[in-house]
N, C-alpha and C. Protein backbone atom coordinates (compact mmCIF):
# COMPACT_ATOMS: atom_id res chain seq x y z
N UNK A 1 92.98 114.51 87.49
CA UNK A 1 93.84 113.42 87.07
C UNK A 1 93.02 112.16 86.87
N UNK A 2 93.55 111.59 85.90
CA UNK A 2 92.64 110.19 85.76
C UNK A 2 93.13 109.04 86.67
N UNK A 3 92.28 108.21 87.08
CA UNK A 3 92.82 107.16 87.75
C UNK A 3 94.11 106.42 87.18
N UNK A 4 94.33 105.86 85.85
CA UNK A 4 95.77 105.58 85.91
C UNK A 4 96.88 106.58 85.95
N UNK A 5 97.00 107.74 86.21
CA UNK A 5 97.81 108.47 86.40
C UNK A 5 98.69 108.61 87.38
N UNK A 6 96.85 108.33 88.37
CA UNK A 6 97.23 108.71 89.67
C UNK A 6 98.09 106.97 90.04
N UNK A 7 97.64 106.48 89.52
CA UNK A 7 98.68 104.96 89.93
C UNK A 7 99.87 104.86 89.22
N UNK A 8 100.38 105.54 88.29
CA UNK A 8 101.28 106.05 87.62
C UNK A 8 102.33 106.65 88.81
N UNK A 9 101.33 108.13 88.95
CA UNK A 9 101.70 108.72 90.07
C UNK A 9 102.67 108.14 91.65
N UNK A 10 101.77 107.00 92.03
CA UNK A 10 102.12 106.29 92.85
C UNK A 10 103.35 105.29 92.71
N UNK A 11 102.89 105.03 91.70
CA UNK A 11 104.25 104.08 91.41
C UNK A 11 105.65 104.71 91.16
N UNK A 12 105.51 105.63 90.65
CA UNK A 12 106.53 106.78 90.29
C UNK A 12 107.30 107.42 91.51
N UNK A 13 106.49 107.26 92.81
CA UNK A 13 106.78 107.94 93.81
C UNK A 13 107.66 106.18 94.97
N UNK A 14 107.09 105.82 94.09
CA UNK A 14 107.38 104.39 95.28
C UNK A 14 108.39 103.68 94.63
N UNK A 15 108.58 104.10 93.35
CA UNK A 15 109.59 103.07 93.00
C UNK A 15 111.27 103.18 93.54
N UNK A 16 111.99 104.40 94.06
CA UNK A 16 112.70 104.17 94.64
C UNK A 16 113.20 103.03 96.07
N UNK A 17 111.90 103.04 96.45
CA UNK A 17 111.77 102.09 97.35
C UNK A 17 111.83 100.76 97.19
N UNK A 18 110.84 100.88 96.06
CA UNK A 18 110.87 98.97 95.37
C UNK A 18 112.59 98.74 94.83
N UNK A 19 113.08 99.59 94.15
CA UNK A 19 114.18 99.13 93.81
C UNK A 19 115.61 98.68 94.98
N UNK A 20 115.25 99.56 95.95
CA UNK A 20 116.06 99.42 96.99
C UNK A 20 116.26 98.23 97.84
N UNK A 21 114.71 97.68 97.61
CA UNK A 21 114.28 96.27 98.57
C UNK A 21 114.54 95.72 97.48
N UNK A 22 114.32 95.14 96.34
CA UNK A 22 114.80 93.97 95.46
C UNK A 22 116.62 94.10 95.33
N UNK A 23 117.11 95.13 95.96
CA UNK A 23 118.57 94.73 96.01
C UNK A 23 118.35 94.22 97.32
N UNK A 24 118.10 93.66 97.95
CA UNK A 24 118.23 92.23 98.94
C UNK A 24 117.51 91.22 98.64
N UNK A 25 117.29 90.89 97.23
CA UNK A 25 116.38 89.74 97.00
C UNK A 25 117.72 89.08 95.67
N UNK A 26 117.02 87.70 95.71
CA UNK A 26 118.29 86.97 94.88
C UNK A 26 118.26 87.42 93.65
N UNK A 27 119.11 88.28 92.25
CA UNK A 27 119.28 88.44 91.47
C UNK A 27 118.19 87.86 90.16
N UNK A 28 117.85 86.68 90.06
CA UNK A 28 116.92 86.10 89.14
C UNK A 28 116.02 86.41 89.11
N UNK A 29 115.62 86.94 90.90
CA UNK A 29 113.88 87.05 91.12
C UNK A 29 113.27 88.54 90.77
N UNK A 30 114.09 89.20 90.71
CA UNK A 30 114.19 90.53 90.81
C UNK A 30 112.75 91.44 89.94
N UNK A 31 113.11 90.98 88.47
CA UNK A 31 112.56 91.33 87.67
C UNK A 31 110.79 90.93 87.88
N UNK A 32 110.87 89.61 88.43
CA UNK A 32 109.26 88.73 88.41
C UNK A 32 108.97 89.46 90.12
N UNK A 33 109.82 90.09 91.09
CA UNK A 33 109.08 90.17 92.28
C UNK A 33 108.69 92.02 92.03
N UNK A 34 109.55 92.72 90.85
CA UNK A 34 108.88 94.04 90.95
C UNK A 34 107.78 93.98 90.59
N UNK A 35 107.62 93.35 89.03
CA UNK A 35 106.28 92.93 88.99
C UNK A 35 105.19 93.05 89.32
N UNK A 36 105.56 91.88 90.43
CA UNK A 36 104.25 91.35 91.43
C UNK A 36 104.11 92.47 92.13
N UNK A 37 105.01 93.49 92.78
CA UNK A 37 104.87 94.78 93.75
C UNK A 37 104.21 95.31 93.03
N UNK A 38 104.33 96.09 92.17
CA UNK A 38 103.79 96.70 91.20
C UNK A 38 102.15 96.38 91.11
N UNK A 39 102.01 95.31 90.80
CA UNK A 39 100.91 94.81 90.75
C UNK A 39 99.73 94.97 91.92
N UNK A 40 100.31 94.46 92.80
CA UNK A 40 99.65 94.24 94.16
C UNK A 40 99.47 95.92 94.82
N UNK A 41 100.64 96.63 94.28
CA UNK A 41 100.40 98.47 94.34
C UNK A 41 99.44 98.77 93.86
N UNK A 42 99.04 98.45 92.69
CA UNK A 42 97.60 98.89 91.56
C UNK A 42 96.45 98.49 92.07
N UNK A 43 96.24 97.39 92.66
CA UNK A 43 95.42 96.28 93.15
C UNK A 43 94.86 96.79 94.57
N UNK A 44 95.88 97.45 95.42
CA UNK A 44 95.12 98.11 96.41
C UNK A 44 94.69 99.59 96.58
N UNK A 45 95.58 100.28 94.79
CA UNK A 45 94.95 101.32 94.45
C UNK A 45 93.47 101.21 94.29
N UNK A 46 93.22 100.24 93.87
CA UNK A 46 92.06 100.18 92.86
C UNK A 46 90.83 99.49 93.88
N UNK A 47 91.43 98.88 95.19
CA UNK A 47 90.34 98.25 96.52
C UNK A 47 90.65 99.53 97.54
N UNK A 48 90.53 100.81 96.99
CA UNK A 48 90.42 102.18 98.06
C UNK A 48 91.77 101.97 99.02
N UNK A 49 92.36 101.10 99.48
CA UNK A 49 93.54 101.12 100.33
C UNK A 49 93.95 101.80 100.43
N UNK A 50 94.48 103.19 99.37
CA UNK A 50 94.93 104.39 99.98
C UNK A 50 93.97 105.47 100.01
N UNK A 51 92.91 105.01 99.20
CA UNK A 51 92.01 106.85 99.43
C UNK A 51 91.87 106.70 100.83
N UNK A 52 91.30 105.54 101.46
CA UNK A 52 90.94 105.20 103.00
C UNK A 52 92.03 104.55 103.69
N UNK A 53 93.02 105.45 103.99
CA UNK A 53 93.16 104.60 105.05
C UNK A 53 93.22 104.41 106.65
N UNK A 54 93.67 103.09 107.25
CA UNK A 54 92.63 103.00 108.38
C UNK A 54 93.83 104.29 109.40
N UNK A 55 93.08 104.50 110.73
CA UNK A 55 94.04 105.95 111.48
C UNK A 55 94.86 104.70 112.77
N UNK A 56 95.34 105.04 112.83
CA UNK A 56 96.61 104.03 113.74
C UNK A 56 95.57 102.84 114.91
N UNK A 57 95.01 103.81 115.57
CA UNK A 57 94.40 102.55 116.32
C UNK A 57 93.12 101.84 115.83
N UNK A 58 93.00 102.24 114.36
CA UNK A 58 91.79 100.97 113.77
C UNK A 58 93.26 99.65 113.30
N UNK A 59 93.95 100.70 112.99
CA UNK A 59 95.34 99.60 112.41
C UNK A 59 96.08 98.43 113.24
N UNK A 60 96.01 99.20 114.81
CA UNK A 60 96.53 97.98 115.86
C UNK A 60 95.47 97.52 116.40
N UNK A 61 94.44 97.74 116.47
CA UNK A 61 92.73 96.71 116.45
C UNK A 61 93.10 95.36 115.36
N UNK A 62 93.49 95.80 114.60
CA UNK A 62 93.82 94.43 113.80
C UNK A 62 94.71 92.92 114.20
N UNK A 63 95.74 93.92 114.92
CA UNK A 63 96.81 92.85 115.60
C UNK A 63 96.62 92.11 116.90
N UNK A 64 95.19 92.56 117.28
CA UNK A 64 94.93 92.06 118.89
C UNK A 64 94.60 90.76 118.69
């Protein structure tokens, strides 16, 4: 698979979700905050965020 596919892929799989959370966001914003999800989805496709990610206690190392 080529890399935009696979973010294709991802987005395809996540967008039920995004749509679910912008029905609790104010009506106007809706369109400009999928967007930005969208965006910021590709963006940490593309900075390894999901090929790597961290295993639970590198994840709460973060919050100390």
């Amino acid at each position: 698979m080529t890399t935009a596919a696979n973010v294709e892929q991802i987005l395809n799989k996540l967008e039920p979700k995004i749509k679910k959370s912008l029905y609790y966001t104010n009506p106007q914003d809706r369109q400009d905050l999928e967007q930005e999800l969208k965006t910021k989805i590709t963006e940490c496709y593309y900075n390894d965020v999901f090929k790597h990610p961290p295993g639970f206690w590198e994840f709460a190392e973060q919050f100390d």
